[in-house]
N, C-alpha and C. Protein backbone atom coordinates (compact mmCIF):
# COMPACT_ATOMS: atom_id res chain seq x y z
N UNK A 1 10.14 263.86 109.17
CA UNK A 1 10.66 263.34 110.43
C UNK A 1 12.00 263.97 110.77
N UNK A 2 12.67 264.15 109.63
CA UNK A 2 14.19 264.57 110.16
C UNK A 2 13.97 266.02 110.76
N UNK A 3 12.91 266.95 110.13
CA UNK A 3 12.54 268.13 110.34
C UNK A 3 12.76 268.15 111.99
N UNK A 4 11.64 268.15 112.60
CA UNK A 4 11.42 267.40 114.05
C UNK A 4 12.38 266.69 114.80
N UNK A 5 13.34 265.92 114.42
CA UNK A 5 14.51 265.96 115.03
C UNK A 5 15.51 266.98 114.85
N UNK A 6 15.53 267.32 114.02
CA UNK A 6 16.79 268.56 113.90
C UNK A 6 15.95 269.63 115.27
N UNK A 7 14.55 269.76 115.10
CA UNK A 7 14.26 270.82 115.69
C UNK A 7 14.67 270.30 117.29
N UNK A 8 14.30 268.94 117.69
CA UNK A 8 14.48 268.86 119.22
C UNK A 8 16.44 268.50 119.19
N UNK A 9 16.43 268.33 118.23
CA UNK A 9 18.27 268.07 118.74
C UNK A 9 18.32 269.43 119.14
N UNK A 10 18.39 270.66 117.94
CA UNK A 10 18.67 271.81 118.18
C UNK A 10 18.09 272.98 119.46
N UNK A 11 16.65 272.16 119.81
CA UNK A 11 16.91 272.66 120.82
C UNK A 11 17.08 272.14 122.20
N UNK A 12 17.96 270.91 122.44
CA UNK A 12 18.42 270.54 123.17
C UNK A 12 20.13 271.09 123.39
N UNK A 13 20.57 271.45 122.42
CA UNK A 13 21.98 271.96 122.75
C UNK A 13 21.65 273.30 122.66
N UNK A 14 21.16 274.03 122.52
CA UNK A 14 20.50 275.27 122.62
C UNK A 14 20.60 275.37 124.28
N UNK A 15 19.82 274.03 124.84
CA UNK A 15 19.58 274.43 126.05
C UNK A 15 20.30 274.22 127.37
N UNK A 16 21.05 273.54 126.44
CA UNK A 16 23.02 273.04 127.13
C UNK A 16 23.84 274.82 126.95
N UNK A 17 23.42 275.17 125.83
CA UNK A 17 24.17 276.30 125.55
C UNK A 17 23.92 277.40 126.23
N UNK A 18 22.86 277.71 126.42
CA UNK A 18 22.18 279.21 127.49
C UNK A 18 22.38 278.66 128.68
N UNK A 19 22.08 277.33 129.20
CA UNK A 19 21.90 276.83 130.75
C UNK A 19 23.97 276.88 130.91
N UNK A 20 24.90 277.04 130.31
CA UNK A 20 25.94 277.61 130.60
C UNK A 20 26.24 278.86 131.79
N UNK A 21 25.67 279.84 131.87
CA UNK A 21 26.24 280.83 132.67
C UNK A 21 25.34 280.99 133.67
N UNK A 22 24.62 280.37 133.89
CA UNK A 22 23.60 279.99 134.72
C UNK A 22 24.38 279.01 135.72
N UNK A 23 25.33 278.39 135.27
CA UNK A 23 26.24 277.04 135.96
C UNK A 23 27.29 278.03 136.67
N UNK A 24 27.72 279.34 135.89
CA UNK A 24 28.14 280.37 136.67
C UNK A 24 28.04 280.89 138.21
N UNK A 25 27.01 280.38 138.93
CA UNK A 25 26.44 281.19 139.79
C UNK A 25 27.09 280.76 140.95
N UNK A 26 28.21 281.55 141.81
CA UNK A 26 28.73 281.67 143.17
C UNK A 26 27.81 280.96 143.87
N UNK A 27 28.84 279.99 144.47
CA UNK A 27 28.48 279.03 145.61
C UNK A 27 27.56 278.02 145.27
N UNK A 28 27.40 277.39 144.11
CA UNK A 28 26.80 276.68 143.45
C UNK A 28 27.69 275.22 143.32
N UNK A 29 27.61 274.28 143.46
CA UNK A 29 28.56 273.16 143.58
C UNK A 29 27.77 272.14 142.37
N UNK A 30 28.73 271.92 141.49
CA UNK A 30 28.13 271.09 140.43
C UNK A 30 28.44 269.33 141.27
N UNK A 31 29.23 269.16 142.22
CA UNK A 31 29.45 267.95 142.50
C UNK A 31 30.21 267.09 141.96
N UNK A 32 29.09 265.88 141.83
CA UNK A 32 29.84 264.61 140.67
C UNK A 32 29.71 265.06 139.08
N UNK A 33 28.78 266.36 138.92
CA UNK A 33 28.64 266.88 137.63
C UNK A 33 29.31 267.98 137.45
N UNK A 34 30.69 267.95 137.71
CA UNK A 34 31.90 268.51 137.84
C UNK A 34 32.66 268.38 136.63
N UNK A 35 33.49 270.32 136.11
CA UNK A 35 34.45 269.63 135.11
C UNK A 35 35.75 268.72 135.36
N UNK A 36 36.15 267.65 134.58
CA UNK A 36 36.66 266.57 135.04
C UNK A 36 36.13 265.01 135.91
N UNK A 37 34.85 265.40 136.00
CA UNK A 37 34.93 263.84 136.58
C UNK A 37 34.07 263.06 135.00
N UNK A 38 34.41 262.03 135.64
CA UNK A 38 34.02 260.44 134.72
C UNK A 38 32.58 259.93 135.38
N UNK A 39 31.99 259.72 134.48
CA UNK A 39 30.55 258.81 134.82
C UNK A 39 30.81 257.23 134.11
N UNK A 40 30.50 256.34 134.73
CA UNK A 40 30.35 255.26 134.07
C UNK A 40 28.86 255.05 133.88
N UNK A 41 28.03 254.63 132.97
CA UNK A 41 26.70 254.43 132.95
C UNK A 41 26.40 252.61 132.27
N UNK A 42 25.86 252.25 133.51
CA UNK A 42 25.05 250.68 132.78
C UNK A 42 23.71 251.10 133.01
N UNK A 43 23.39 249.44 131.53
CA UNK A 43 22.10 250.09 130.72
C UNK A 43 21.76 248.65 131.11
N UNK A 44 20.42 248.27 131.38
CA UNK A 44 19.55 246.60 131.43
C UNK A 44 18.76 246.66 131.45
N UNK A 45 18.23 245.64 130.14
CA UNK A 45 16.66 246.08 130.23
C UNK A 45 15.84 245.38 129.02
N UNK A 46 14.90 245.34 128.56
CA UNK A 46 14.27 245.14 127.51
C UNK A 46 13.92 245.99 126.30
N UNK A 47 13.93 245.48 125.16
CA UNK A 47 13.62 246.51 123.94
C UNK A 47 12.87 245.91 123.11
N UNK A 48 12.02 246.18 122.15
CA UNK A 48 10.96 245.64 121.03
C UNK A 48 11.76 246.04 119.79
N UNK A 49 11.62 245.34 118.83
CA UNK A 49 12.15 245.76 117.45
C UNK A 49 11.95 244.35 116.54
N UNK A 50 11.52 244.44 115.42
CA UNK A 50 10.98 243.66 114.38
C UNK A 50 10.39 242.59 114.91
N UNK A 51 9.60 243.09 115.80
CA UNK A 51 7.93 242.27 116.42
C UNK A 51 8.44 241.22 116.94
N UNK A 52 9.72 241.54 118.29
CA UNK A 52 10.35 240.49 118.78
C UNK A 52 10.79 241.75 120.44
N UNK A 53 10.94 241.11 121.35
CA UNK A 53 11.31 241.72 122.66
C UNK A 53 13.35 240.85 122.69
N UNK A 54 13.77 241.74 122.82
CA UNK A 54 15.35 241.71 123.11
C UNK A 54 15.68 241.70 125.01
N UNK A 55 16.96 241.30 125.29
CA UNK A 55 17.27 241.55 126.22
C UNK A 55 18.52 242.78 125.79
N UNK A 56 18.45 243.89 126.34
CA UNK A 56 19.34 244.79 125.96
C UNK A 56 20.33 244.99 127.24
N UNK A 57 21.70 245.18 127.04
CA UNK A 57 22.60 245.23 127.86
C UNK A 57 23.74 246.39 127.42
N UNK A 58 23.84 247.54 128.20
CA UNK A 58 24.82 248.38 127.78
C UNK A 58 25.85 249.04 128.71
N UNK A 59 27.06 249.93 128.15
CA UNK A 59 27.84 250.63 129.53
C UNK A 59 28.28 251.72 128.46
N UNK A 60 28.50 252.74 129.08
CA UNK A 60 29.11 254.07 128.58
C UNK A 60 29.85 254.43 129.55
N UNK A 61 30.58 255.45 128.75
CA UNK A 61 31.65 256.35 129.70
C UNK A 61 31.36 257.76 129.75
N UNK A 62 30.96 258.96 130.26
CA UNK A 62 30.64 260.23 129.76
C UNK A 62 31.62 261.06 130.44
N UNK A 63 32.51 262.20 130.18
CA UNK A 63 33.36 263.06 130.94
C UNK A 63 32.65 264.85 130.84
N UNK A 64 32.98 265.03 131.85
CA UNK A 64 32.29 266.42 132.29
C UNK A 64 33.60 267.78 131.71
N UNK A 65 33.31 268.43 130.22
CA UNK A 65 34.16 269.32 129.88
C UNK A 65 33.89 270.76 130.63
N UNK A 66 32.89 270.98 130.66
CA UNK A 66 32.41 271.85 131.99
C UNK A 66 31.56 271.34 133.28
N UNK A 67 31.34 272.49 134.20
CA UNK A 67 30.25 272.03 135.35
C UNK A 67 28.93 271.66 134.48
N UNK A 68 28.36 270.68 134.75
CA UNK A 68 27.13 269.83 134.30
C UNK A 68 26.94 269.76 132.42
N UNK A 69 28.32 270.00 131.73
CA UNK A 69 27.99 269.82 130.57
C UNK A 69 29.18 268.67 130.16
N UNK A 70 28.66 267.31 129.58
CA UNK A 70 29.39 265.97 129.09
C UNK A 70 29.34 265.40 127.82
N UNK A 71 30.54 264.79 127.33
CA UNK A 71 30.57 264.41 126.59
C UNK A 71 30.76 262.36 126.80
N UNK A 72 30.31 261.89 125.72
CA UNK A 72 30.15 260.37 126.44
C UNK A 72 29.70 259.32 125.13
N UNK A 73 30.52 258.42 125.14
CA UNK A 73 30.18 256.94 124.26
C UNK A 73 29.61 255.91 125.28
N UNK A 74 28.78 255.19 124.40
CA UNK A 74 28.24 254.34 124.63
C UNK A 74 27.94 253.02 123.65
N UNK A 75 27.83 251.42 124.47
CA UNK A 75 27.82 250.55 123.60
C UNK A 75 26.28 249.57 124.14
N UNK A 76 25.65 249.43 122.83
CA UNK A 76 24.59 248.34 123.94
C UNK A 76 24.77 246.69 123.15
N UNK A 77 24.23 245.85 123.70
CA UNK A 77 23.74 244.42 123.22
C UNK A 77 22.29 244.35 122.71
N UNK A 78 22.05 243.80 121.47
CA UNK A 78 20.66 243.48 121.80
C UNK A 78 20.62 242.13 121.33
N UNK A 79 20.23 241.30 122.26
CA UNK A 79 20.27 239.49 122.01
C UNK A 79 18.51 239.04 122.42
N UNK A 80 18.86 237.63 122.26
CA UNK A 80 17.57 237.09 122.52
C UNK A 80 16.65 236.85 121.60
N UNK A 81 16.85 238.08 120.18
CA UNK A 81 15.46 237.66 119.42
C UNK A 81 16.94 237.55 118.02
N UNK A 82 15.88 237.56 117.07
CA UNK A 82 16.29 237.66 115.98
C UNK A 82 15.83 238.80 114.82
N UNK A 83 16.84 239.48 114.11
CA UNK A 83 18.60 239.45 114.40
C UNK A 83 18.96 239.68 115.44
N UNK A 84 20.22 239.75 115.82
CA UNK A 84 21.31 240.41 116.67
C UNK A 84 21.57 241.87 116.63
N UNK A 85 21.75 242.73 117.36
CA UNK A 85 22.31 244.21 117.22
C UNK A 85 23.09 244.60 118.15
N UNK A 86 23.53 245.44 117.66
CA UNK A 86 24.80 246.10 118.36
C UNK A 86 24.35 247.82 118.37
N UNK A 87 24.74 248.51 118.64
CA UNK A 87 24.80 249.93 118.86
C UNK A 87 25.74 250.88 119.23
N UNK A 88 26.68 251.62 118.69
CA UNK A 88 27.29 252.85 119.51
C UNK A 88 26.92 254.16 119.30
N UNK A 89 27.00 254.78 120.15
CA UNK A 89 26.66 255.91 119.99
C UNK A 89 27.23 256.95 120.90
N UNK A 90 27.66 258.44 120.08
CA UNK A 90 28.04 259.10 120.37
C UNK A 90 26.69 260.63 120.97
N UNK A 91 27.59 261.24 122.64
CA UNK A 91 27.01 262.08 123.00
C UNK A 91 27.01 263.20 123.68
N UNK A 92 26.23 264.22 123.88
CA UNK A 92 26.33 265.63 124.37
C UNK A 92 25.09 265.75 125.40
N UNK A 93 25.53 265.82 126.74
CA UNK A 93 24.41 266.07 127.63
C UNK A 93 24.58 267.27 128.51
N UNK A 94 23.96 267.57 128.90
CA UNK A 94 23.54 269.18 130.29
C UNK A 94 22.91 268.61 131.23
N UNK A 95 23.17 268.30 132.26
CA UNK A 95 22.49 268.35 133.72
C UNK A 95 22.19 269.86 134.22
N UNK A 96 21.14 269.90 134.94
CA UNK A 96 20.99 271.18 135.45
C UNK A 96 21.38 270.55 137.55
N UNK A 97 22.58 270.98 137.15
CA UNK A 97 23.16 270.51 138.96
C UNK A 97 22.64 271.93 139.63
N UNK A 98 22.26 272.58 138.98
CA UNK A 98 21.86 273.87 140.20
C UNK A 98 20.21 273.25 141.04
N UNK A 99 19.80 272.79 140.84
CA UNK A 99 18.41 271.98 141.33
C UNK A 99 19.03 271.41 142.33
N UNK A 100 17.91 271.26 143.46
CA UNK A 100 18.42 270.57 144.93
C UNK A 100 17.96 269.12 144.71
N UNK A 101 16.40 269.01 144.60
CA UNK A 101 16.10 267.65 144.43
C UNK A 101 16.61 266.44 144.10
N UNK A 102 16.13 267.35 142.71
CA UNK A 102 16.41 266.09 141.57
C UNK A 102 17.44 266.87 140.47
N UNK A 103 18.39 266.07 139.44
CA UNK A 103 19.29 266.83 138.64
C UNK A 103 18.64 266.73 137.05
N UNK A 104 17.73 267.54 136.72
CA UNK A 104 17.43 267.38 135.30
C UNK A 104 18.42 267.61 134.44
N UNK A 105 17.97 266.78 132.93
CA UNK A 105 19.04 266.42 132.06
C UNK A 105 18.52 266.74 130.72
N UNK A 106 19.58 267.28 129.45
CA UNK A 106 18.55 267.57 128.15
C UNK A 106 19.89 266.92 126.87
N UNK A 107 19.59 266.15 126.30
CA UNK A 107 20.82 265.93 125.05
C UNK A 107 20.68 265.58 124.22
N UNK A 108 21.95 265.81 123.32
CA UNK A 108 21.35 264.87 121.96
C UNK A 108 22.71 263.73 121.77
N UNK A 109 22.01 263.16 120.57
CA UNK A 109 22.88 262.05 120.01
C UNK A 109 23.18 261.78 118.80
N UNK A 110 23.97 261.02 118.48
CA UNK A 110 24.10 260.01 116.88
C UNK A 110 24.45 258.64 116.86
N UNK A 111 23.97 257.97 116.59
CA UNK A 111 24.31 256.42 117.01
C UNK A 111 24.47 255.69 115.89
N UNK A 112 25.33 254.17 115.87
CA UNK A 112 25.24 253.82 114.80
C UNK A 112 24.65 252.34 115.10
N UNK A 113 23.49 251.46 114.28
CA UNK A 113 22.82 250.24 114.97
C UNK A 113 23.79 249.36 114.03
N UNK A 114 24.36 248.34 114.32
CA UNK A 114 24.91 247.27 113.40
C UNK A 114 23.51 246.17 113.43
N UNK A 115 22.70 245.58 111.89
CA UNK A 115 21.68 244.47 112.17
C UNK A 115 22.54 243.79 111.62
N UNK A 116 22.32 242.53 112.28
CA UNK A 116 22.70 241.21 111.45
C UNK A 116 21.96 240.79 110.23
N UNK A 117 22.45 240.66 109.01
CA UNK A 117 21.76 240.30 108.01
C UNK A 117 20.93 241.14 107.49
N UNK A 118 20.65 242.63 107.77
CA UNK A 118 20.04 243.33 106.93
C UNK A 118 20.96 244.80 107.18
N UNK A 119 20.96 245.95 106.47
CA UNK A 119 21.59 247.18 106.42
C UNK A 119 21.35 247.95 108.07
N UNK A 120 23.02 248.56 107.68
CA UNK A 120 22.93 249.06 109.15
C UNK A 120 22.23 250.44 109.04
N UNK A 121 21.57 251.24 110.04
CA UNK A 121 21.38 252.32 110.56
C UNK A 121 22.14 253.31 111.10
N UNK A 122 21.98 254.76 110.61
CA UNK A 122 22.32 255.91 111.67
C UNK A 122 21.41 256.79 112.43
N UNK A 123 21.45 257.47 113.24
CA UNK A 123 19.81 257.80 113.67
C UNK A 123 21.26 258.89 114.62
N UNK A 124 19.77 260.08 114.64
CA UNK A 124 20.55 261.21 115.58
C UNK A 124 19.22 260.92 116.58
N UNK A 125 19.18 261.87 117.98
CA UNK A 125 18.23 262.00 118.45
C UNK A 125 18.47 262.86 119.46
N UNK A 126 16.95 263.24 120.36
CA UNK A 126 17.69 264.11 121.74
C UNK A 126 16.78 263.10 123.03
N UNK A 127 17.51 263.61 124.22
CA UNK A 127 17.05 262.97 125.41
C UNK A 127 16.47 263.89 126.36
N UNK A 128 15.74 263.81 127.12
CA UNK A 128 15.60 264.60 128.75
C UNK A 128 15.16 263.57 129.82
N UNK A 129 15.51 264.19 130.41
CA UNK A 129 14.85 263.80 132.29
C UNK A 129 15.23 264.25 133.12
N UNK A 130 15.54 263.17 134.64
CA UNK A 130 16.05 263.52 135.67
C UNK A 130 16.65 262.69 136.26
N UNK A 131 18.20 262.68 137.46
CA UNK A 131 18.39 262.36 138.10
C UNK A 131 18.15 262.34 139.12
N UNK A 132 18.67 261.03 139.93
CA UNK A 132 17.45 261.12 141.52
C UNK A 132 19.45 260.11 141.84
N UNK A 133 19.49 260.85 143.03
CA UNK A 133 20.41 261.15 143.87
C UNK A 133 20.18 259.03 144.57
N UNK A 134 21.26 258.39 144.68
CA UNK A 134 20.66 257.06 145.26
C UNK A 134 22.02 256.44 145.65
N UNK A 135 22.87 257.44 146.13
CA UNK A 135 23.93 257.17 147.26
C UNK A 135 25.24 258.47 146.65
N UNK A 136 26.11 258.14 147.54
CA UNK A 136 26.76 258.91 147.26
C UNK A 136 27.66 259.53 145.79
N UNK A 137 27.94 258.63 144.97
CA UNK A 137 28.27 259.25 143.49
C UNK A 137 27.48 258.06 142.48
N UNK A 138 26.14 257.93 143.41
CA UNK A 138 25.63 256.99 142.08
C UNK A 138 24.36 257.85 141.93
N UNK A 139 23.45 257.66 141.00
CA UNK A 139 22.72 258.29 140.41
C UNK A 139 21.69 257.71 139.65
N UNK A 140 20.63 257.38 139.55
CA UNK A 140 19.04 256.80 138.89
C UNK A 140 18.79 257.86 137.71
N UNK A 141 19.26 257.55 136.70
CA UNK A 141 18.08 258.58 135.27
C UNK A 141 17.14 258.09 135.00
N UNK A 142 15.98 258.39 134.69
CA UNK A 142 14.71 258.37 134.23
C UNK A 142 14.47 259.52 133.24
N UNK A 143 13.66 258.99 131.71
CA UNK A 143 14.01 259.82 131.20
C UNK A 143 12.98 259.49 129.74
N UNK A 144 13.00 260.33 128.68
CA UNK A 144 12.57 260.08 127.53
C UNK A 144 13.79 260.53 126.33
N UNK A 145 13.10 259.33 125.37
CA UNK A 145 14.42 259.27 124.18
C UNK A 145 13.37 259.86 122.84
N UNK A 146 13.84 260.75 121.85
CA UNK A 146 13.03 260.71 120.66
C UNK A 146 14.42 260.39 119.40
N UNK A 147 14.15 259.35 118.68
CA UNK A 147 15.22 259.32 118.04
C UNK A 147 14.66 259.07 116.59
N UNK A 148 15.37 259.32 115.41
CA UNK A 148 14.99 259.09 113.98
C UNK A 148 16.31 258.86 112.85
N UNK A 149 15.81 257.87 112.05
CA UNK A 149 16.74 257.21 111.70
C UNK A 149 17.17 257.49 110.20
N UNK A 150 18.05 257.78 109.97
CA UNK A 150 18.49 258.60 108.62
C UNK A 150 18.88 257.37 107.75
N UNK A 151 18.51 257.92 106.49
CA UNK A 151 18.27 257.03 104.87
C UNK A 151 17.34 255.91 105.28
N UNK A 152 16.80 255.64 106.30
CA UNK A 152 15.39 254.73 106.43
C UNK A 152 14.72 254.19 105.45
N UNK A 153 14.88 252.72 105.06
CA UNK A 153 14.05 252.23 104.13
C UNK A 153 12.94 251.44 104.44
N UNK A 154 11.76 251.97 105.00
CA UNK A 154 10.38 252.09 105.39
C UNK A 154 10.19 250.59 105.22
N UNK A 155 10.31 250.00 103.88
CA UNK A 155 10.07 248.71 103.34
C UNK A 155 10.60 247.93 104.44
N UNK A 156 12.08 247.81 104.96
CA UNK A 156 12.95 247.34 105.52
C UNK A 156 12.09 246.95 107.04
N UNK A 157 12.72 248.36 107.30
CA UNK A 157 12.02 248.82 108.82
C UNK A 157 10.87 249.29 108.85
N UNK A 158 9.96 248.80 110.16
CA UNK A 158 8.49 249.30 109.88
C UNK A 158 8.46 250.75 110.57
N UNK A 159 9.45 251.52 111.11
CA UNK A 159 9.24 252.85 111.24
C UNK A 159 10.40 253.45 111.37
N UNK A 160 10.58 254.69 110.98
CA UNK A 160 11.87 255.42 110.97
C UNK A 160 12.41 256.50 112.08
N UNK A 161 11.39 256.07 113.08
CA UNK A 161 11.69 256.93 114.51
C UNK A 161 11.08 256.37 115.44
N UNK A 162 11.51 256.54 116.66
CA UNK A 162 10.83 256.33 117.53
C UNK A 162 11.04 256.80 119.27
N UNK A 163 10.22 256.92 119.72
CA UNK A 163 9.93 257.95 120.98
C UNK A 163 10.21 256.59 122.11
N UNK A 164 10.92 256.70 123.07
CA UNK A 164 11.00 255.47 123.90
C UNK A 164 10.95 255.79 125.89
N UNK A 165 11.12 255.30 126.79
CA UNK A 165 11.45 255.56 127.88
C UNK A 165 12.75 255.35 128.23
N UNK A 166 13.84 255.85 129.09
CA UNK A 166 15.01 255.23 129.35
C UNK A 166 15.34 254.97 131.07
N UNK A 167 15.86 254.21 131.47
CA UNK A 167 15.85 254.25 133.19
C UNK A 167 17.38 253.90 132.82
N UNK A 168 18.51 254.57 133.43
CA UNK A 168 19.93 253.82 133.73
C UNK A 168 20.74 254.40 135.26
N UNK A 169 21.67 253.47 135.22
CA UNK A 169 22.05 253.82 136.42
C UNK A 169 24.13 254.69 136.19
N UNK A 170 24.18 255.94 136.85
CA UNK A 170 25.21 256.25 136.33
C UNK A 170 25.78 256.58 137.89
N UNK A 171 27.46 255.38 137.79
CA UNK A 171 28.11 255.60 138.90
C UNK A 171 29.71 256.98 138.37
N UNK A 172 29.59 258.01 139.45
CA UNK A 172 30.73 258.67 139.21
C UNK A 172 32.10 258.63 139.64
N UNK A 173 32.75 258.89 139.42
CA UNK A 173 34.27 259.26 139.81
C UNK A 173 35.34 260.28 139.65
């Protein structure tokens, strides 16, 4: 499993890394995916985990060190079932702002899960999708997550990765 994530982490910043001079291109306007601006991102929603549905609640901050390439923390809630969790996680994303439509997105991560009452988790992973434009510096992602969870004790947890959907909403500034 870790194999397979190393391979899509790696080639997700791979593809942050070449899609660089491509961001180069005269008369090209990265926008709100500009170096220097701030994204705030909230997260709401539902999640499954130890054969229980959560209400999940999150917000991040991400800053743009180049045109469409960010760096960004994030915190979520997960309540409602039992245990409790928490989450942060640290990240590296690429928008491709040269697209008119829609703004596709490719990244990876490392997160850390706090469980209540049983051992915590680290898990790396990568992301993609797209943004869809839904006013002036706000923004709709839609997207897929593959993530896998390092020193995993199978016994514990009934799986040590997992592939998910993500929808959030990210306002800029």
């Amino acid at each position: 499993m870790r194999k397979t994530l190393s391979l899509s982490a790696a080639a997700a910043v791979a593809a942050c890394t070449f899609s660089l001079p491509a961001a180069a291109q005269v008369g090209v306007s990265a926008g709100v995916f500009s170096k220097g601006r701030a994204h705030v991102v909230a997260t709401a929603g539902t999640g499954s985990a130890f054969d229980d549905t959560y209400l999940v609640l999150g917000v991040g901050l991400s800053y743009y060190l180049v045109d469409g390439l960010s760096v960004g923390i994030g915190y979520e809630s997960w309540t409602g079932s039992d245990p409790n969790m928490s989450k942060i996680t640290g990240s590296v994303q690429y928008v491709f702002y040269q697209v008119e439509t829609v703004k596709p997105y490719v990244g990876a991560f490392y997160r850390r899960t706090n469980v209540d009452n049983l051992p915590n988790l680290d898990s790396t992973g990568a992301r993609g999708g797209v943004y869809i434009g839904a006013g002036r510096n706000l923004y709709i992602g839609i997207g897929a997550v593959y993530e896998s969870y390092l020193d995993c004790n199978s016994s514990v947890y009934r799986s040590c990765s997992s592939t998910y959907g993500e929808v959030s909403f990210t306002f800029a500034f």
